[in-house]
Structures are given as structure tokens and as C-alpha cells.
Protein backbone atom coordinates (compact mmCIF):
# COMPACT_ATOMS: atom_id res chain seq x y z
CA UNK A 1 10.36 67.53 -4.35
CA UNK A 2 13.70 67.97 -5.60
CA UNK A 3 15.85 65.42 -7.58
CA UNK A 4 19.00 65.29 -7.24
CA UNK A 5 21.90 63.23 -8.68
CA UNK A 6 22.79 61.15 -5.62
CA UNK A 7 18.63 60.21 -4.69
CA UNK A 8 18.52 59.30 -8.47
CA UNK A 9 21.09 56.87 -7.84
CA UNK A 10 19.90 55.77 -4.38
CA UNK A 11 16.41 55.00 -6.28
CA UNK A 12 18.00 53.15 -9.24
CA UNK A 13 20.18 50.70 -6.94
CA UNK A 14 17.12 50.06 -5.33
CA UNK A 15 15.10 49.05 -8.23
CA UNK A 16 18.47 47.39 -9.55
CA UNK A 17 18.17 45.53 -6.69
CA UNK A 18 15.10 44.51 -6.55
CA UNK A 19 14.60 43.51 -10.54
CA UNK A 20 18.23 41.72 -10.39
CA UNK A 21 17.16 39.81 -7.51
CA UNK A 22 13.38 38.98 -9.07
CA UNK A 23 15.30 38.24 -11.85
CA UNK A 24 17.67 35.63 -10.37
CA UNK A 25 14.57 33.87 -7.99
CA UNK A 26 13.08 33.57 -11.94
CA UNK A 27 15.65 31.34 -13.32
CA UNK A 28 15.60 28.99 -10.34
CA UNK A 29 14.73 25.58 -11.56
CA UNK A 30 11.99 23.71 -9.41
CA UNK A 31 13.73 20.48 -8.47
CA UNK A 32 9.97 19.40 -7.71
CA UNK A 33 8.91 19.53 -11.18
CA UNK A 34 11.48 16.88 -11.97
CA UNK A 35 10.99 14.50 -9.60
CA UNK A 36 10.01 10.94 -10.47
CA UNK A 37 7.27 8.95 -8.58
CA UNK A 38 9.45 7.27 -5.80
CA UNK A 39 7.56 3.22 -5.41
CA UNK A 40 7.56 0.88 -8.38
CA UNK A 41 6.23 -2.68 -9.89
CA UNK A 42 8.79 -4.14 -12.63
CA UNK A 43 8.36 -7.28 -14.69
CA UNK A 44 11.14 -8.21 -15.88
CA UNK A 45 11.97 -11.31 -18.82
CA UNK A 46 15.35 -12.35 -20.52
CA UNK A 47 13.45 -12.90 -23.80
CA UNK A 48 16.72 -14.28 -25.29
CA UNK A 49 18.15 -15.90 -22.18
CA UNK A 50 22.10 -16.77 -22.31
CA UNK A 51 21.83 -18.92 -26.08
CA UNK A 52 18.32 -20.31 -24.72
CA UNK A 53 19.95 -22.46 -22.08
CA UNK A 54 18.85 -20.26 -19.47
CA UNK A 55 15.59 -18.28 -19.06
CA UNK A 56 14.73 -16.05 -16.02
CA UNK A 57 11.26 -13.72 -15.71
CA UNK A 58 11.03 -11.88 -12.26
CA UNK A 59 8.85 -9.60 -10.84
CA UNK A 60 9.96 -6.91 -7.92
CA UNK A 61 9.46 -3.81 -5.75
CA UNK A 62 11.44 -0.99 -6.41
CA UNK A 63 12.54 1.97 -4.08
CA UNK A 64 13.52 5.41 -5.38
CA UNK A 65 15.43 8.15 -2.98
CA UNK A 66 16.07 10.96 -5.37
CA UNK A 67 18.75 13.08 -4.23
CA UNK A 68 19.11 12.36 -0.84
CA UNK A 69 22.22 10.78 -0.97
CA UNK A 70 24.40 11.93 -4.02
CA UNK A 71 22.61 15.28 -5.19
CA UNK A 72 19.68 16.39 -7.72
CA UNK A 73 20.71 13.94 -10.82
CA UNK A 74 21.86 10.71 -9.41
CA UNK A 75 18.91 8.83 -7.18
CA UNK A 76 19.80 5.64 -5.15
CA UNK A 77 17.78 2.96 -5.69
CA UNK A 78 16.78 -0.40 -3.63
CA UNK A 79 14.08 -3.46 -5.18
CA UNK A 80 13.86 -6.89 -3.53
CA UNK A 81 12.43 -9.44 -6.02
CA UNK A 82 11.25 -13.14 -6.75
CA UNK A 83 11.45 -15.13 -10.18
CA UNK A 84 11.55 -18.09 -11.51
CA UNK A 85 14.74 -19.44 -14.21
CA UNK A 86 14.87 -22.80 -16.75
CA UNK A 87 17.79 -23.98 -17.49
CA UNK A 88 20.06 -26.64 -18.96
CA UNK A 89 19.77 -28.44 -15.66
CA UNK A 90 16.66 -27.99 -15.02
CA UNK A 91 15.37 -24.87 -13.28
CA UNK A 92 14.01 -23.19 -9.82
CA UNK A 93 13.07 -20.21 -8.19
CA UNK A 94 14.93 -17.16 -6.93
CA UNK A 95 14.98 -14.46 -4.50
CA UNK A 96 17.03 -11.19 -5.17
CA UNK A 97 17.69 -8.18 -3.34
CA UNK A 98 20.21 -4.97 -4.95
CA UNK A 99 21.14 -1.31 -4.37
CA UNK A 100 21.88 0.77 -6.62
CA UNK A 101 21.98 4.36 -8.69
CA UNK A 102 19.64 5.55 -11.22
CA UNK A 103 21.43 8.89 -13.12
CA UNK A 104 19.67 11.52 -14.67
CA UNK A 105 16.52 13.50 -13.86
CA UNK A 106 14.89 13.48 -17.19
CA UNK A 107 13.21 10.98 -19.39
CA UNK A 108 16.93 9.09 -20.22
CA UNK A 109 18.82 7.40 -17.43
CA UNK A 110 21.47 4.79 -16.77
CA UNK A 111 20.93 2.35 -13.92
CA UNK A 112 23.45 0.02 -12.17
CA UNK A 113 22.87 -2.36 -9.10
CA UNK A 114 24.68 -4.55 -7.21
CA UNK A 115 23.45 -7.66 -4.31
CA UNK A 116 22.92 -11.09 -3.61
CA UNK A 117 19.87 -13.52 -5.35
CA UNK A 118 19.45 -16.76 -3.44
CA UNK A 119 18.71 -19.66 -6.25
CA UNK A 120 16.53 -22.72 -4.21
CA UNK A 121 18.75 -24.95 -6.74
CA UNK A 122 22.05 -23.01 -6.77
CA UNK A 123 22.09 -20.97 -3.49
CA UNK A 124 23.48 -17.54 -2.73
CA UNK A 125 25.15 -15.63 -5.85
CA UNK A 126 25.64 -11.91 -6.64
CA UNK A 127 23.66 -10.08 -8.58
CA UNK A 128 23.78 -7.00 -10.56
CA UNK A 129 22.41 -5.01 -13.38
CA UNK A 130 23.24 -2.40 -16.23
CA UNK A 131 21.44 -1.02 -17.89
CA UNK A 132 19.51 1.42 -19.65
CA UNK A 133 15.83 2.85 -17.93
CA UNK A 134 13.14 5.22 -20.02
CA UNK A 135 11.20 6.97 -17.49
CA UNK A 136 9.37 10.01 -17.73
CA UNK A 137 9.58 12.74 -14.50
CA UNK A 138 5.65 12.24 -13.12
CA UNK A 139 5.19 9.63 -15.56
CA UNK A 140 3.74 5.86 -14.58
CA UNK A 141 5.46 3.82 -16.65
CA UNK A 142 9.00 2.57 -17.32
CA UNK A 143 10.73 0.71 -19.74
CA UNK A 144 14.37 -1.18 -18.58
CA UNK A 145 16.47 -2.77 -20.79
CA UNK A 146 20.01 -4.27 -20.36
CA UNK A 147 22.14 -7.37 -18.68
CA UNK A 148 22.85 -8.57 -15.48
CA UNK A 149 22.46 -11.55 -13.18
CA UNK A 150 20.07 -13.25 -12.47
CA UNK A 151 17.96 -11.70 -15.74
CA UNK A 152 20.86 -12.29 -18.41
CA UNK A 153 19.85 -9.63 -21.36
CA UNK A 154 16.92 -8.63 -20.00
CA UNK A 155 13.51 -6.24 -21.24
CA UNK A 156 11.46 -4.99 -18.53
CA UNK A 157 8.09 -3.18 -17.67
CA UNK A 158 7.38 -1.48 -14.88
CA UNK A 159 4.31 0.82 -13.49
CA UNK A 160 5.63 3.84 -10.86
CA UNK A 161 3.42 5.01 -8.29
């Protein structure tokens, strides 16, 4: 068999080919391997409350949808919650319900949410957080911190599943 220049360079573009596009497929980042679990628990306490004249703790149901809606790094997020809140007049229960986003698809992320809470004592109100959210990809547990209404400046706990 005889080589000659031009099935020397057929043979190279082909392995060219073939190693450049190995080569790409091997820097692909698995969007999987990222991915936080999607349900979640949260606790959440104003340990400070607004000066001590008000004090909320809630507990609620969170819902992740990770790049569905804006792309890979910014998930939208739903919870609907109950809690109870002391305060200078007295105090009650409440019901809450937000949307939100959750940025970031590593261990750092900054949350916001907006929606209504329905005080038994007070009625319906809005509702929102910021805030900032510690939460591992395929990790169960979460940390929250930040302020918003109804949880003032709040700390929270959470357990993903």
C-alpha cells in the first residue's frame, strides 16, 4: 500500500476530526451533576424580630423548578406556608404563599420572593423575601438567612428531599 501526500491528509482530517470532536463532547459540563434536590421543609424564626415588638416562626413547603423557566443558573421557586407572630398588639396566626427565583447552581445563592400572607388578626398583606440561601447541589440541608415580610430578619433551616 502506497502513501501518498493527499491519503495522508485525508487520514489526518479524519482523526482531527474525530479527537477534536471527542475532545469538545469532554468539556461538556453535566447540568445533572449540579442539580439541587427539587421538594423542601424550611423552619424559619426572626430570632431578633423588628426591636422585639414583633416575633414570627413559620414552617413551609418549598418547590424548586431548576431551569425550566429562565435557564441553567436561575431556578424559580414556589413554598406555601403557616406560622404563628407576637406582637405589640397581641399576636395570631398566618398563612403565606410566594414565587420566586433562587440564582446560582452551586453551594452560594441569592433568593427573592414575592406574594400575599393572610394574618387571622390583620388580613391579607404582601409578602416577600431577600435573602441569602447556602445549599449544597445533592445536598439535604439548607441554611436561609435574610429579611422580608412576614419573617422580619429572619434565620432558617430547611431539609431538601
Amino acid at each position: 500500500m502506497k502513501i501518498t501526500t493527499k491519503n495522508f491528509i485525508h487520514k489526518g482530517l479524519v482523526f482531527l476530526l474525530i479527537f477534536i470532536s471527542h475532545s469538545m463532547y469532554a468539556q461538556d459540563v453535566k447540568i445533572d451533576s449540579k442539580k439541587m434536590y427539587n421538594n423542601s421543609l424550611n423552619i424559619s424564626i426572626g430570632p431578633g424580630g423588628i426591636l422585639m415588638f414583633y416575633l414570627p416562626a413559620s414552617i413551609y413547603y418549598e418547590r424548586m423548578f431548576q431551569g425550566k423557566l429562565f435557564g441553567p443558573k436561575i431556578s424559580s421557586i414556589t413554598d406555601v406556608g403557616f406560622g404563628l407572630e407576637t406582637h405589640w398588639g397581641g399576636g395570631g396566626s398566618f398563612y403565606m404563599g410566594r414565587y420566586g427565583i433562587l440564582t446560582g447552581n452551586g453551594k452560594h445563592h441569592l433568593e427573592a420572593k414575592v406574594g400575599a400572607v393572610y394574618f387571622t388578626d390583620l388580613g391579607l398583606n404582601p409578602s416577600f423575601a431577600l435573602g441569602y440561601r447556602s445549599q449544597k447541589p445533592q445536598s439535604h440541608f439548607i441554611f436561609r438567612t435574610g429579611v422580608g415580610w412576614p419573617e422580619a430578619l429572619y434565620v432558617s433551616w430547611g431539609f431538601s428531599f
